[in-house]
PDB file of N, CA and C in Angstrom:
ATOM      1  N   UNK A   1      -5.492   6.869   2.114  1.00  0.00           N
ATOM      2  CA  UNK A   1      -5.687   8.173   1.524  1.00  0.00           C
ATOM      3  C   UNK A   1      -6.741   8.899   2.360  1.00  0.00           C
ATOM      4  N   UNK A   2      -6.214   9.822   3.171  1.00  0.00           N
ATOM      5  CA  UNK A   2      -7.365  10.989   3.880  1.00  0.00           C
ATOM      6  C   UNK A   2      -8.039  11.713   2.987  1.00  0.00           C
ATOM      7  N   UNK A   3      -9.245  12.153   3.600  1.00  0.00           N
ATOM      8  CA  UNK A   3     -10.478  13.028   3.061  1.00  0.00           C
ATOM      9  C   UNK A   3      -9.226  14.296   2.873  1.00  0.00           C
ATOM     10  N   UNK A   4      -8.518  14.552   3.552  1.00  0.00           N
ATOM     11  CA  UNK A   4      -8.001  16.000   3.375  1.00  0.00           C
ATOM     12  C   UNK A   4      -7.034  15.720   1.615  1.00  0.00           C
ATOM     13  N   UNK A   5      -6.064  14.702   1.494  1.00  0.00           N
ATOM     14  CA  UNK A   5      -5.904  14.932   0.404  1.00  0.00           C
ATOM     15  C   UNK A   5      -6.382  14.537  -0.746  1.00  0.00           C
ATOM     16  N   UNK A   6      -7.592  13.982  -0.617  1.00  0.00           N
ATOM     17  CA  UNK A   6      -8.279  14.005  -1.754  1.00  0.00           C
ATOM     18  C   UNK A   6      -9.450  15.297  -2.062  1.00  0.00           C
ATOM     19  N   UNK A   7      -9.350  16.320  -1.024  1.00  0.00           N
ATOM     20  CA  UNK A   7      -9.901  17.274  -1.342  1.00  0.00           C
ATOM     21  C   UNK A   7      -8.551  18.337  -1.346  1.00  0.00           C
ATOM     22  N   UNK A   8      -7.247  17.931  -1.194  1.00  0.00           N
ATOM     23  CA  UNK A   8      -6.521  19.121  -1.898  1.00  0.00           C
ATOM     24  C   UNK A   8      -6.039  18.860  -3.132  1.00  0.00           C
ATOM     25  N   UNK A   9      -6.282  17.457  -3.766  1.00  0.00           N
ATOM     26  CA  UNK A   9      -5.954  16.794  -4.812  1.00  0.00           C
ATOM     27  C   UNK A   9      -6.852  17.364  -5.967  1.00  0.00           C
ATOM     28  N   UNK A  10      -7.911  17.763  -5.298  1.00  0.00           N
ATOM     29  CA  UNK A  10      -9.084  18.389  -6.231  1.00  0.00           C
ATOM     30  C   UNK A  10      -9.145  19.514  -6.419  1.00  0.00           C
ATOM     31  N   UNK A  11      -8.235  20.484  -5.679  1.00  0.00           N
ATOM     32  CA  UNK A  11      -8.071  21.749  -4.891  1.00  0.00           C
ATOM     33  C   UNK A  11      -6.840  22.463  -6.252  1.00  0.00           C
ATOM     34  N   UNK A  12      -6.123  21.690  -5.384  1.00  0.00           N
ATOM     35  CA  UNK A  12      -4.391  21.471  -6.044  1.00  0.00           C
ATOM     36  C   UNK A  12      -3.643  20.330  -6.319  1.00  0.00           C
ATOM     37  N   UNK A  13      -3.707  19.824  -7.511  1.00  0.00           N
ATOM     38  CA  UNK A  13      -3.398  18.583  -7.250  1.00  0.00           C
ATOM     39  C   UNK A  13      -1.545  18.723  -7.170  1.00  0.00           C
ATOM     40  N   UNK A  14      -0.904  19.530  -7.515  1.00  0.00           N
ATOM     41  CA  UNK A  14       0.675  19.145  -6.857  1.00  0.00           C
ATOM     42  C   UNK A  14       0.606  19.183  -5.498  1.00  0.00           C
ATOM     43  N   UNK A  15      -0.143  20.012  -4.928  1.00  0.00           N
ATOM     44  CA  UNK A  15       0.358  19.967  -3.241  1.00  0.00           C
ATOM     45  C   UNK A  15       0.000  18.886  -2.938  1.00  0.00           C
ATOM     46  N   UNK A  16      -0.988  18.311  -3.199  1.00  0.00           N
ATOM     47  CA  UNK A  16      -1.492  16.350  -2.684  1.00  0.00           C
ATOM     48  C   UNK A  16      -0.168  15.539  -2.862  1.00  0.00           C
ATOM     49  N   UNK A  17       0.567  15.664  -4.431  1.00  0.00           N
ATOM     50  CA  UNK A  17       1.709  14.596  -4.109  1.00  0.00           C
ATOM     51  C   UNK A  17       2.592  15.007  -3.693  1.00  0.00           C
ATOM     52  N   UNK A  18       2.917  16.330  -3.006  1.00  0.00           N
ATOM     53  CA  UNK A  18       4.761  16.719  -2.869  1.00  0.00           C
ATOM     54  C   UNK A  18       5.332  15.573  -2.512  1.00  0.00           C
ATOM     55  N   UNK A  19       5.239  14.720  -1.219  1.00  0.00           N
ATOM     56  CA  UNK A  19       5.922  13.726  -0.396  1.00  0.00           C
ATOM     57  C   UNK A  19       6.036  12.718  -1.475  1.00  0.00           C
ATOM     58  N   UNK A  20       5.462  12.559  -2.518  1.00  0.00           N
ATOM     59  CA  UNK A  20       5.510  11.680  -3.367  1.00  0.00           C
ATOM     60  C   UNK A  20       6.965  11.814  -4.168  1.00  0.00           C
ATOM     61  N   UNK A  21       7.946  12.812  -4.071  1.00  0.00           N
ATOM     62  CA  UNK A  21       9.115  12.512  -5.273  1.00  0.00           C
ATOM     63  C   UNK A  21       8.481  14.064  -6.163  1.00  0.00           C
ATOM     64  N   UNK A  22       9.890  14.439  -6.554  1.00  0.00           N
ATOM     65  CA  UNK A  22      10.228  15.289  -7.489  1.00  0.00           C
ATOM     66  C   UNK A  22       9.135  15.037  -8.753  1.00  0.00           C
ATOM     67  N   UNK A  23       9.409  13.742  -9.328  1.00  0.00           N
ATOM     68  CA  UNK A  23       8.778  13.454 -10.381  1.00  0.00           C
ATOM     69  C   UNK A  23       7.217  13.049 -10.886  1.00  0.00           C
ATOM     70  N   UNK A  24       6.875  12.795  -9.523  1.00  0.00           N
ATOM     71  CA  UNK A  24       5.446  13.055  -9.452  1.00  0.00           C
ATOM     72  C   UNK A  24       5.051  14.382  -9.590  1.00  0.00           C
ATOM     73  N   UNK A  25       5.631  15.296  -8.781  1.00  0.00           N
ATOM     74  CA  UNK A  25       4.881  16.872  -9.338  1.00  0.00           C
ATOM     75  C   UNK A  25       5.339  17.364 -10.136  1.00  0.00           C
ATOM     76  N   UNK A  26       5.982  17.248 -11.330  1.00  0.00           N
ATOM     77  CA  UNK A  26       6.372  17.227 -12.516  1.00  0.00           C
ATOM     78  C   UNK A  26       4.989  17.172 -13.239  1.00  0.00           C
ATOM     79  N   UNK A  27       4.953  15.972 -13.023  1.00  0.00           N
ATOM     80  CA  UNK A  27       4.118  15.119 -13.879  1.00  0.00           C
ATOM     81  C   UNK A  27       2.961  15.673 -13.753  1.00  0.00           C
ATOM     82  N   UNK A  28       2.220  15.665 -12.725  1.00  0.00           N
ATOM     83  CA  UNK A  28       0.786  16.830 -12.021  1.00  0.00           C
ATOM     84  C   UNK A  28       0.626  17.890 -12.644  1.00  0.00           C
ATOM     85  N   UNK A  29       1.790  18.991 -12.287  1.00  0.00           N
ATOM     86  CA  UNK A  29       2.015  20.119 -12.590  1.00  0.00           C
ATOM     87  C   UNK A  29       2.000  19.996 -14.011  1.00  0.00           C
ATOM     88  N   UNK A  30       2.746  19.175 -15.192  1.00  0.00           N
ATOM     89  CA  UNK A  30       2.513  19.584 -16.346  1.00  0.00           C
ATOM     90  C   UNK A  30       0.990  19.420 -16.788  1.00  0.00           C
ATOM     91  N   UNK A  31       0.292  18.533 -16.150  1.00  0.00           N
ATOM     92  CA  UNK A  31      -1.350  18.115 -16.669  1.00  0.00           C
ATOM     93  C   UNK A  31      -1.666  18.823 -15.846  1.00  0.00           C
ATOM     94  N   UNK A  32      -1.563  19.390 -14.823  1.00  0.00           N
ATOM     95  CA  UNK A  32      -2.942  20.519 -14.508  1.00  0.00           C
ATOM     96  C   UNK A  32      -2.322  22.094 -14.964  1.00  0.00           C
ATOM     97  N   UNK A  33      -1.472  22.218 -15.372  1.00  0.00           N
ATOM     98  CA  UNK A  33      -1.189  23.309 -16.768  1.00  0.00           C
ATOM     99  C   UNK A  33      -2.025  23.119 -17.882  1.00  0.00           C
ATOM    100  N   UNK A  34      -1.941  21.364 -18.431  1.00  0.00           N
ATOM    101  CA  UNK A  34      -2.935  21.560 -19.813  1.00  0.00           C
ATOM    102  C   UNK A  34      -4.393  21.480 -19.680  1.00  0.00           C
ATOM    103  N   UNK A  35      -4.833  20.869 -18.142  1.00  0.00           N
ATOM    104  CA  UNK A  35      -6.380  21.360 -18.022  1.00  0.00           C
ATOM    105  C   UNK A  35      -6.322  20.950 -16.546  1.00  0.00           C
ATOM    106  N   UNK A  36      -7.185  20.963 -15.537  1.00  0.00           N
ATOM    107  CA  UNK A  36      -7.757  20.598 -14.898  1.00  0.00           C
ATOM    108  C   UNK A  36      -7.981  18.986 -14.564  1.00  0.00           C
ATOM    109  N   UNK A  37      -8.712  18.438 -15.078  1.00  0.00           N
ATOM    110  CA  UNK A  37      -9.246  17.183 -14.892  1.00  0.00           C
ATOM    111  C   UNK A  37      -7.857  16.164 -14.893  1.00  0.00           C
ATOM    112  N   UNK A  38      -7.385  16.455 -15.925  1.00  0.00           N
ATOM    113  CA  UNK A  38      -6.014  15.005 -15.682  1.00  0.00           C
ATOM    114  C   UNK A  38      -5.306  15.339 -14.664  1.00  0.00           C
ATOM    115  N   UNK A  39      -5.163  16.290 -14.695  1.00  0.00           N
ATOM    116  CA  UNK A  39      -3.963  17.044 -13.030  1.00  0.00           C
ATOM    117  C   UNK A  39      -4.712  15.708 -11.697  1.00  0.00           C
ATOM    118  N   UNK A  40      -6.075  16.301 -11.965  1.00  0.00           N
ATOM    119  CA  UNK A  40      -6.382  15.777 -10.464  1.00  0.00           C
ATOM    120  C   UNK A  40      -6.738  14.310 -10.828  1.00  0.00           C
ATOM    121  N   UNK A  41      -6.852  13.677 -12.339  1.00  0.00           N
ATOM    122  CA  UNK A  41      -6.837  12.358 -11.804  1.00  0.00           C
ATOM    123  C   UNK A  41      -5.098  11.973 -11.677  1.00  0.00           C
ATOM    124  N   UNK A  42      -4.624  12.559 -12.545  1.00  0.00           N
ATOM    125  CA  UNK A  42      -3.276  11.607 -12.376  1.00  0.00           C
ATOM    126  C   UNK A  42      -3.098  11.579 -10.718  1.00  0.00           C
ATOM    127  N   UNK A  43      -3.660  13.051 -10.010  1.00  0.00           N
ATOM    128  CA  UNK A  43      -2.683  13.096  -9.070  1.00  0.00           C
ATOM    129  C   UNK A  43      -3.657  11.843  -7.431  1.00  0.00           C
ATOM    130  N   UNK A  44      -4.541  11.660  -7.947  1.00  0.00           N
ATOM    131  CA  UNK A  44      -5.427  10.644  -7.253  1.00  0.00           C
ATOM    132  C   UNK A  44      -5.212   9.351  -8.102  1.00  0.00           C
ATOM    133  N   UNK A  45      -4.551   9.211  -9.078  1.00  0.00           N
ATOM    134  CA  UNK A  45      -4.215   7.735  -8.903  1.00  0.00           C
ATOM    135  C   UNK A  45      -2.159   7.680  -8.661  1.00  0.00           C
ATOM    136  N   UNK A  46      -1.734   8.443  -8.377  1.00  0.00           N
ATOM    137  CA  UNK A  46      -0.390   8.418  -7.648  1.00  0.00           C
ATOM    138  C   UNK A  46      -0.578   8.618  -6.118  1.00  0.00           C
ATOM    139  N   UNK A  47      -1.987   9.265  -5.376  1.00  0.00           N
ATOM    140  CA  UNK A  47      -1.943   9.109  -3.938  1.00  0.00           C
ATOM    141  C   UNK A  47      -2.684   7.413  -3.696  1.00  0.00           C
ATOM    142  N   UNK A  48      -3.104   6.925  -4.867  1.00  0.00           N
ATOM    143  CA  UNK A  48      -4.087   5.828  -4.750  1.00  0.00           C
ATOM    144  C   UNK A  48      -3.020   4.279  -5.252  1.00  0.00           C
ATOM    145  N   UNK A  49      -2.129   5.071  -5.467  1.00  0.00           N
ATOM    146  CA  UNK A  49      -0.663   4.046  -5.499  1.00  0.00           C
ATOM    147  C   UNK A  49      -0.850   3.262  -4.627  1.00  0.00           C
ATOM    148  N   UNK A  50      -0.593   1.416  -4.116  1.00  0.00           N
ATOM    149  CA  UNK A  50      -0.536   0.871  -3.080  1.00  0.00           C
ATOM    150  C   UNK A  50       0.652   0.463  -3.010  1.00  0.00           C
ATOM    151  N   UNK A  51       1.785   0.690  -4.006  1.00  0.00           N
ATOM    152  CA  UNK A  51       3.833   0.930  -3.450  1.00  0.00           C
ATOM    153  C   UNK A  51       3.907   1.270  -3.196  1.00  0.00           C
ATOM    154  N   UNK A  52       3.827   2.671  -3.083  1.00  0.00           N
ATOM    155  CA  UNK A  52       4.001   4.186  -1.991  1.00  0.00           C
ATOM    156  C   UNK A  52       3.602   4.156  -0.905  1.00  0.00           C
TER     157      UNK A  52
END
């Protein structure tokens, strides 16, 4: 995981997972609609995935 997307993860967290699958920025996108904070953790523990 680069410094760059964990500071666009914090930024934006869908643009951090695009390469990740449709359903990951789903998932982002609906939690950083309902606030902030879960957006960017969900979306730092799907770049912090070690299957992917």
């Amino acid at each position: 995981m680069s410094f760059f997307r964990v500071l666009l993860s914090i930024i934006c967290p869908p643009l951090a997972v695009i390469d990740k699958g449709c359903g990951s920025i789903i998932i982002v996108f609906l939690l950083w609609l309902c606030d902030w904070v879960p957006g960017v953790i969900a979306a730092l523990v799907i770049l912090n995935n070690p299957k992917n």
